[in-house]
Every structure is written in structure tokens, then in C-alpha cells.
N, C-alpha and C. Protein backbone atom coordinates (compact mmCIF):
# COMPACT_ATOMS: atom_id res chain seq x y z
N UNK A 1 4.37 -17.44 -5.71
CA UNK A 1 5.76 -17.36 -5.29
C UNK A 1 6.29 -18.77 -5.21
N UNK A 2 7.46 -18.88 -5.85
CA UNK A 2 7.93 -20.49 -5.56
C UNK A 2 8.64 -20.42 -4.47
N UNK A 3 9.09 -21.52 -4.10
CA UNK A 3 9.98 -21.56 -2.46
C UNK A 3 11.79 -20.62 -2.77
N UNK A 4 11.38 -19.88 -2.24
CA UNK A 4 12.88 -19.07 -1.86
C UNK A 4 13.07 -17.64 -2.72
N UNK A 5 12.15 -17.44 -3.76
CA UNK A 5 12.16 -16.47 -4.36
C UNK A 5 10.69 -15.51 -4.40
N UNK A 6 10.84 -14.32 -4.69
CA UNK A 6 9.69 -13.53 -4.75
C UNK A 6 9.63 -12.92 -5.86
N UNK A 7 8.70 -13.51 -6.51
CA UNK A 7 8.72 -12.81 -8.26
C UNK A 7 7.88 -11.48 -8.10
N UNK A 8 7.67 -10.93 -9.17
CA UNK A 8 7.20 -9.81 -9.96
C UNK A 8 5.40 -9.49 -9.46
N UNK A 9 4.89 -10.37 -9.60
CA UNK A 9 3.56 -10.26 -8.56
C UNK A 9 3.18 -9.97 -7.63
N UNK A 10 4.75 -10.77 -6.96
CA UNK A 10 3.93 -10.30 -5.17
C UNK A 10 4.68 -9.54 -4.85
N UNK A 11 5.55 -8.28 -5.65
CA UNK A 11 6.37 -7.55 -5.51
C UNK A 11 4.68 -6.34 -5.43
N UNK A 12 4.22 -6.68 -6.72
CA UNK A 12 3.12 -5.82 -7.00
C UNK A 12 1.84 -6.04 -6.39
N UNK A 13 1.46 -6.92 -5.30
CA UNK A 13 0.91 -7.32 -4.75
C UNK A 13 1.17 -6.55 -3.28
N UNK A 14 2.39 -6.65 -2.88
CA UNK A 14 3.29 -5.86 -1.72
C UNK A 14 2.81 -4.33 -1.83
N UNK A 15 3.07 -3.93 -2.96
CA UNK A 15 2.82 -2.20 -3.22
C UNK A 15 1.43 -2.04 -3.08
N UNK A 16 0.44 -3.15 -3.35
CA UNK A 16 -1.18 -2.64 -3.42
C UNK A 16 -1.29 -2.83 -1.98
N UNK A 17 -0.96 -3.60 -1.63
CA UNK A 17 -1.30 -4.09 0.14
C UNK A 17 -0.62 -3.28 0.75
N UNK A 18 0.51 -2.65 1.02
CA UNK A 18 0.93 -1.73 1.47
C UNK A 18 -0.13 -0.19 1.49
N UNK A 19 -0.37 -0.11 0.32
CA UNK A 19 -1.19 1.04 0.13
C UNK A 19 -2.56 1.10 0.63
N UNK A 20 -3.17 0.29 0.18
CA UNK A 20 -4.31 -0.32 0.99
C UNK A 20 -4.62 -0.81 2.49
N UNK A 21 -3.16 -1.18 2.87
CA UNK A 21 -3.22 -1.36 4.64
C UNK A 21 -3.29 0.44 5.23
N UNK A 22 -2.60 1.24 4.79
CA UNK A 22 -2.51 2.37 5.50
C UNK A 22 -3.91 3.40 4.89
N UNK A 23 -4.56 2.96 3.33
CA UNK A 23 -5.99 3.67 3.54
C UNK A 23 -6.65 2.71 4.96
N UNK A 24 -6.80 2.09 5.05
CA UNK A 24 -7.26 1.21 6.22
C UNK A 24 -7.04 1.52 7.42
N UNK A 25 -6.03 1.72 7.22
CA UNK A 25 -5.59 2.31 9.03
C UNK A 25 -6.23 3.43 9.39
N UNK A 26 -6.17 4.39 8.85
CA UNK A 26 -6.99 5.69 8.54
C UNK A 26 -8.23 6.40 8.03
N UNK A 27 -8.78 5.13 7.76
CA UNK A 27 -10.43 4.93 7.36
C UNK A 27 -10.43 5.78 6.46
N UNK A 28 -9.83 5.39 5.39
CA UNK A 28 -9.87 6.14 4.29
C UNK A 28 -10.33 5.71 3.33
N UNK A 29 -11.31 6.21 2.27
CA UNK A 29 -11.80 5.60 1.01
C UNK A 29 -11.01 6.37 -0.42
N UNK A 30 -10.79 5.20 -1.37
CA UNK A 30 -10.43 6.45 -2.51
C UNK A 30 -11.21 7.37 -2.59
N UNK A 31 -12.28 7.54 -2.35
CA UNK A 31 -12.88 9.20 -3.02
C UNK A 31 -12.31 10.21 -2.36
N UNK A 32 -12.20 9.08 -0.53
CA UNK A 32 -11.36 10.55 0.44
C UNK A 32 -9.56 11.14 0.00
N UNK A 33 -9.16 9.89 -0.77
CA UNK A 33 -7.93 9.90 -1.47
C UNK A 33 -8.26 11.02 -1.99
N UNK A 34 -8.86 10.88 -2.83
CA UNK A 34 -8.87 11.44 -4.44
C UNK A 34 -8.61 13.17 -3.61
N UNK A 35 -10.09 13.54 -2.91
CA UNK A 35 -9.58 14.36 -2.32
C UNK A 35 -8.71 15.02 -1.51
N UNK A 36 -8.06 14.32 -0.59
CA UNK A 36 -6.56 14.23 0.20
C UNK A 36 -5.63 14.80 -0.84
N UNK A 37 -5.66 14.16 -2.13
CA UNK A 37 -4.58 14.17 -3.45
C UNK A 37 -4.62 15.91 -3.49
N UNK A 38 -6.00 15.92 -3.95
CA UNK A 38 -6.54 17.28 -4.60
C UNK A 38 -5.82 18.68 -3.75
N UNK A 39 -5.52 17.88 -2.50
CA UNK A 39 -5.49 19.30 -1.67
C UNK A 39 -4.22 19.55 -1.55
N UNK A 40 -3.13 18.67 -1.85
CA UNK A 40 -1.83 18.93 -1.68
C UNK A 40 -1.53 19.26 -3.26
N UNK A 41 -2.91 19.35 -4.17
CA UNK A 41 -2.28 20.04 -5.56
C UNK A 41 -2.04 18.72 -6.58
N UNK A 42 -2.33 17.31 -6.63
CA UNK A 42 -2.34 16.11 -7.23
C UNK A 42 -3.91 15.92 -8.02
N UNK A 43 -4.19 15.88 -9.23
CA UNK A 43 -5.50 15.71 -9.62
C UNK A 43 -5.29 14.12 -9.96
N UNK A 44 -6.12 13.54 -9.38
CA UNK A 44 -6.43 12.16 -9.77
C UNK A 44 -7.72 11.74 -9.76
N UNK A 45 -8.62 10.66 -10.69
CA UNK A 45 -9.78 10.46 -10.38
C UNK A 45 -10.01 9.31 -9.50
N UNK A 46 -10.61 8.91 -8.89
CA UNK A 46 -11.32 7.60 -7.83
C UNK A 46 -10.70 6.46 -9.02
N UNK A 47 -11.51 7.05 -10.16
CA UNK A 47 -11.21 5.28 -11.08
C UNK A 47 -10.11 5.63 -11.22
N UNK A 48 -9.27 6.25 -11.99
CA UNK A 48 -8.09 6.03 -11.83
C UNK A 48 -6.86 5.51 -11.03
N UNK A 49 -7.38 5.72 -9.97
CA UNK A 49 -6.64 5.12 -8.47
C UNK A 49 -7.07 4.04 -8.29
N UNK A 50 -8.57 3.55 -8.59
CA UNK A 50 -8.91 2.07 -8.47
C UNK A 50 -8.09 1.24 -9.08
N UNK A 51 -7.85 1.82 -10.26
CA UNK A 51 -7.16 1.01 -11.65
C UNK A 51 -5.86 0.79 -10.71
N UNK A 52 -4.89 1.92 -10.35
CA UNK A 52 -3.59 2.03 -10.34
C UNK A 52 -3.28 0.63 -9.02
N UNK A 53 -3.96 0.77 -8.44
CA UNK A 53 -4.16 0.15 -7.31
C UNK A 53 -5.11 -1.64 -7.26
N UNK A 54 -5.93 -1.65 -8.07
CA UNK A 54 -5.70 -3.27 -8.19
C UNK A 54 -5.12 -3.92 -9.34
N UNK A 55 -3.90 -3.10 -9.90
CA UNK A 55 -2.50 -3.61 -10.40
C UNK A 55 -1.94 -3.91 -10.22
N UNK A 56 -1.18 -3.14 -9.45
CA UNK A 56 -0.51 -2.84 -8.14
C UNK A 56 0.84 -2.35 -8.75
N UNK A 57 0.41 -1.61 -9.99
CA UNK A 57 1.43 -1.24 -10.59
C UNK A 57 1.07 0.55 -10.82
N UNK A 58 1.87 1.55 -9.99
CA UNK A 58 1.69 2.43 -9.97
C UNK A 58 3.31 3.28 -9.39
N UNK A 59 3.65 4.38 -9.64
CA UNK A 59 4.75 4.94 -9.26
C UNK A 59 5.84 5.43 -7.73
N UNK A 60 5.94 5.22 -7.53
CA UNK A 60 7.03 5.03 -6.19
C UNK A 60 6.28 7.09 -5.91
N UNK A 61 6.59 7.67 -6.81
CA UNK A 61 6.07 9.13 -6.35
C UNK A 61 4.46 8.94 -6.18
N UNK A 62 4.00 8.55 -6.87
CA UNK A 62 1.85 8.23 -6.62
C UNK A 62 2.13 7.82 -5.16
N UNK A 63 2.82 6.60 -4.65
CA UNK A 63 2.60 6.14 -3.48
C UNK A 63 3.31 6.90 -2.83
N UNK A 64 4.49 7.86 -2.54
CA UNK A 64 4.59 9.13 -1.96
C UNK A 64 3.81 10.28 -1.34
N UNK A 65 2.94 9.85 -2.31
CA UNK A 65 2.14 11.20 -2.66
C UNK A 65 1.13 11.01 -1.90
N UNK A 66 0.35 9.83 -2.15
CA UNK A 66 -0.93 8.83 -1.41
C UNK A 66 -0.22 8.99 0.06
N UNK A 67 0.87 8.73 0.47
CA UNK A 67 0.88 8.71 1.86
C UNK A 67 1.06 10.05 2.62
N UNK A 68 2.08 10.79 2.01
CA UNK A 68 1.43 12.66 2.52
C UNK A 68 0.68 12.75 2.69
N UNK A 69 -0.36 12.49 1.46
CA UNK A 69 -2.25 13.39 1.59
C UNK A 69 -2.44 12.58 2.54
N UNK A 70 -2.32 11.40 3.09
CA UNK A 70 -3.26 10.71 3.77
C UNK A 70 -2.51 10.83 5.62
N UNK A 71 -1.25 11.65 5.48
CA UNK A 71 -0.82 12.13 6.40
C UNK A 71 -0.22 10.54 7.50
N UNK A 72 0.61 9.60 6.86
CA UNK A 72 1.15 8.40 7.18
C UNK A 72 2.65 9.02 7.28
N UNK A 73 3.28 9.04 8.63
CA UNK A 73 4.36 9.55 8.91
C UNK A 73 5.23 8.83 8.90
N UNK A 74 5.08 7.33 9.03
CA UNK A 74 5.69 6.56 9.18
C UNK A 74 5.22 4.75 8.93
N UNK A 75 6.32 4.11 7.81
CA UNK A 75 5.52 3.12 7.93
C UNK A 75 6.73 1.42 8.07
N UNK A 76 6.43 0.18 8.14
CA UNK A 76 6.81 -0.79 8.49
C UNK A 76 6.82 -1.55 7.18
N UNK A 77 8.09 -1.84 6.42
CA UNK A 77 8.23 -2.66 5.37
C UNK A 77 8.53 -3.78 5.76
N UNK A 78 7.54 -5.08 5.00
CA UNK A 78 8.02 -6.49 5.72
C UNK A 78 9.17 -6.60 5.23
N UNK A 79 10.20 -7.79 5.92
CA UNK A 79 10.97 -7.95 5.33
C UNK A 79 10.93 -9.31 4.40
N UNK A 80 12.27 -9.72 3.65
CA UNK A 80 11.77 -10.60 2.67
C UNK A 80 11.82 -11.77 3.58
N UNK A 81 11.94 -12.07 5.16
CA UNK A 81 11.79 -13.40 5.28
C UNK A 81 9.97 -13.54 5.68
N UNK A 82 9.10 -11.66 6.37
CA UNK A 82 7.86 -11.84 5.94
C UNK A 82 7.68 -12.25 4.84
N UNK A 83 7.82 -11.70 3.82
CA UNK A 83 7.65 -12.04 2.47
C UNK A 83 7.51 -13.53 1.89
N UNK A 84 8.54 -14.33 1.99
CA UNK A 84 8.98 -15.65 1.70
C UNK A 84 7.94 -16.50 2.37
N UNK A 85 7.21 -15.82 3.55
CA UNK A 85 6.10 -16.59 4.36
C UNK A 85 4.47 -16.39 3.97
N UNK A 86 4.89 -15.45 3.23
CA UNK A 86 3.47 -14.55 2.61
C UNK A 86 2.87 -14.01 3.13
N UNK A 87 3.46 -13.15 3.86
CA UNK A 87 2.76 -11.84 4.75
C UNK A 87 2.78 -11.06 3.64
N UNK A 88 1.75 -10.00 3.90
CA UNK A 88 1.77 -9.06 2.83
C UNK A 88 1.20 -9.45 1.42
N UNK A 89 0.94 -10.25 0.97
CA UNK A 89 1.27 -10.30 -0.25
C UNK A 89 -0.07 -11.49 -0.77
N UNK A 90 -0.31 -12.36 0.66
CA UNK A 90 -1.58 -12.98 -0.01
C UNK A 90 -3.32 -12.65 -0.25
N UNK A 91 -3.88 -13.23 -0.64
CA UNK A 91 -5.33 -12.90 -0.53
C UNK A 91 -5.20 -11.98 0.50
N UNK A 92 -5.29 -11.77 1.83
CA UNK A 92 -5.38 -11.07 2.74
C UNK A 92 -4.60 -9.95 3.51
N UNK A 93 -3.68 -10.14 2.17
CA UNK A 93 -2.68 -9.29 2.71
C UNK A 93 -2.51 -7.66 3.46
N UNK A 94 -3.43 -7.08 2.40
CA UNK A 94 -3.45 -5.36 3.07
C UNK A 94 -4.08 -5.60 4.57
N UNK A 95 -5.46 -6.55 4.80
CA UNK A 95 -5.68 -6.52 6.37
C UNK A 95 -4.58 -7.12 7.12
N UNK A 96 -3.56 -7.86 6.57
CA UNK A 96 -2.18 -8.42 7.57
C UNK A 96 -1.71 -7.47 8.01
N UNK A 97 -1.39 -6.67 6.63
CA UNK A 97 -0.13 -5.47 7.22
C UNK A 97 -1.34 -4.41 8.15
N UNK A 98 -2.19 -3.68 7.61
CA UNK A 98 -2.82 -2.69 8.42
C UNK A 98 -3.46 -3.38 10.17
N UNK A 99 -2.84 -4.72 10.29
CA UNK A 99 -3.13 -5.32 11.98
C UNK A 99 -1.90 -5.16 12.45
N UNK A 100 -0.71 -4.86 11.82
CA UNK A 100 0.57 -4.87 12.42
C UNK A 100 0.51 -3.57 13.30
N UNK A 101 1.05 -3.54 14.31
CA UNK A 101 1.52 -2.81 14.96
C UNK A 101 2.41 -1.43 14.17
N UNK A 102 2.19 -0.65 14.06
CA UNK A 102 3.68 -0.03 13.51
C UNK A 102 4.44 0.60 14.25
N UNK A 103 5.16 -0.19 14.91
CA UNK A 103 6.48 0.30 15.93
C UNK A 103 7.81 0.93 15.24
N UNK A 104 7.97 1.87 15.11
CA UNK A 104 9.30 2.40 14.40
C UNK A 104 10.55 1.56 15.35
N UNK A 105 11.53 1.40 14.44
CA UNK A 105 12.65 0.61 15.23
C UNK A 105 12.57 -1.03 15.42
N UNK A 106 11.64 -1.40 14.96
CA UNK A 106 11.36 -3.12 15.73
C UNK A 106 12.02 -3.71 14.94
């Protein structure tokens, strides 16, 4: 990321860490995904989700979908001045976000 902007990476970086903080929260493994998927009627394989997921390029409905099965009611989008600081989005990012608190309203 250069200073003041957020390119295309850590946009896709944001979506894997996002996804990955809330399997985390919920002690969830892809295989338990895979099955979570299966039961709301979604066939996906483990590798396939591995793939989709250290891309971090995967569909706004997949990550819909991933958070139903995994029964996430609610979640906390950084905002871009997190962002601009590199929350979310660096090496460590999915354990950043899945330590946050998730307070609806904050």
C-alpha cells in the first residue's frame, strides 16, 4: 500500500482476512466449512476454498454464503482510516481482526 491509497491487494487481502478472522472466531476449519456449506445446500471442496481464499479473490455471494453456514450474525468492517494503518490487511491480519471485539454500533 503506498501512503494514502489502498490498492487492489489489500483490498484482496481485506476479503481473505475478513474471512479467515471469523473461521477463527468460531474454531472453524475449512473441512468444517466445506461441511457448514454442504448443509445449507452449497457443494464446495476444502481445496477449492483453500484456493479461493489464499487469493483472496472469491465472490461477495461465496463470502455470504461462508458466513450463514458458519452462522456469523454480525460482523465489523475496518474502516479505511484502519486500513491506511494496516489493520486487516497485513501479514497478521485475519488474527487482528478475529481479536477485535465485535461491538455492533462502535
Amino acid at each position: 500500500m503506498t501512503e494514502g491509497t489502498i490498492g487492489g491487494a489489500d483490498w484482496e487481502a481485506l476479503a481473505r482476512n475478513m474471512l479467515r478472522a471469523e473461521l477463527m472466531r468460531k474454531g472453524i476449519s475449512y473441512a468444517r466449512l466445506v461441511e457448514a456449506l454442504d448443509a445449507i445446500g452449497i457443494a464446495e471442496t476444502e481445496a477449492a476454498i483453500k484456493n479461493k481464499v489464499s487469493r483472496g479473490r472469491f465472490t461477495f455471494v461465496f463470502f455470504l454464503q461462508a458466513m450463514a453456514a458458519i452462522g456469523v450474525d454480525w460482523m465489523q468492517v475496518p474502516t479505511v482510516a484502519d486500513l491506511a494503518q494496516g489493520r486487516g490487511i497485513g501479514d497478521h491480519g485475519a488474527q487482528q481482526l478475529a481479536k477485535r471485539a465485535p461491538t455492533p454500533n462502535s
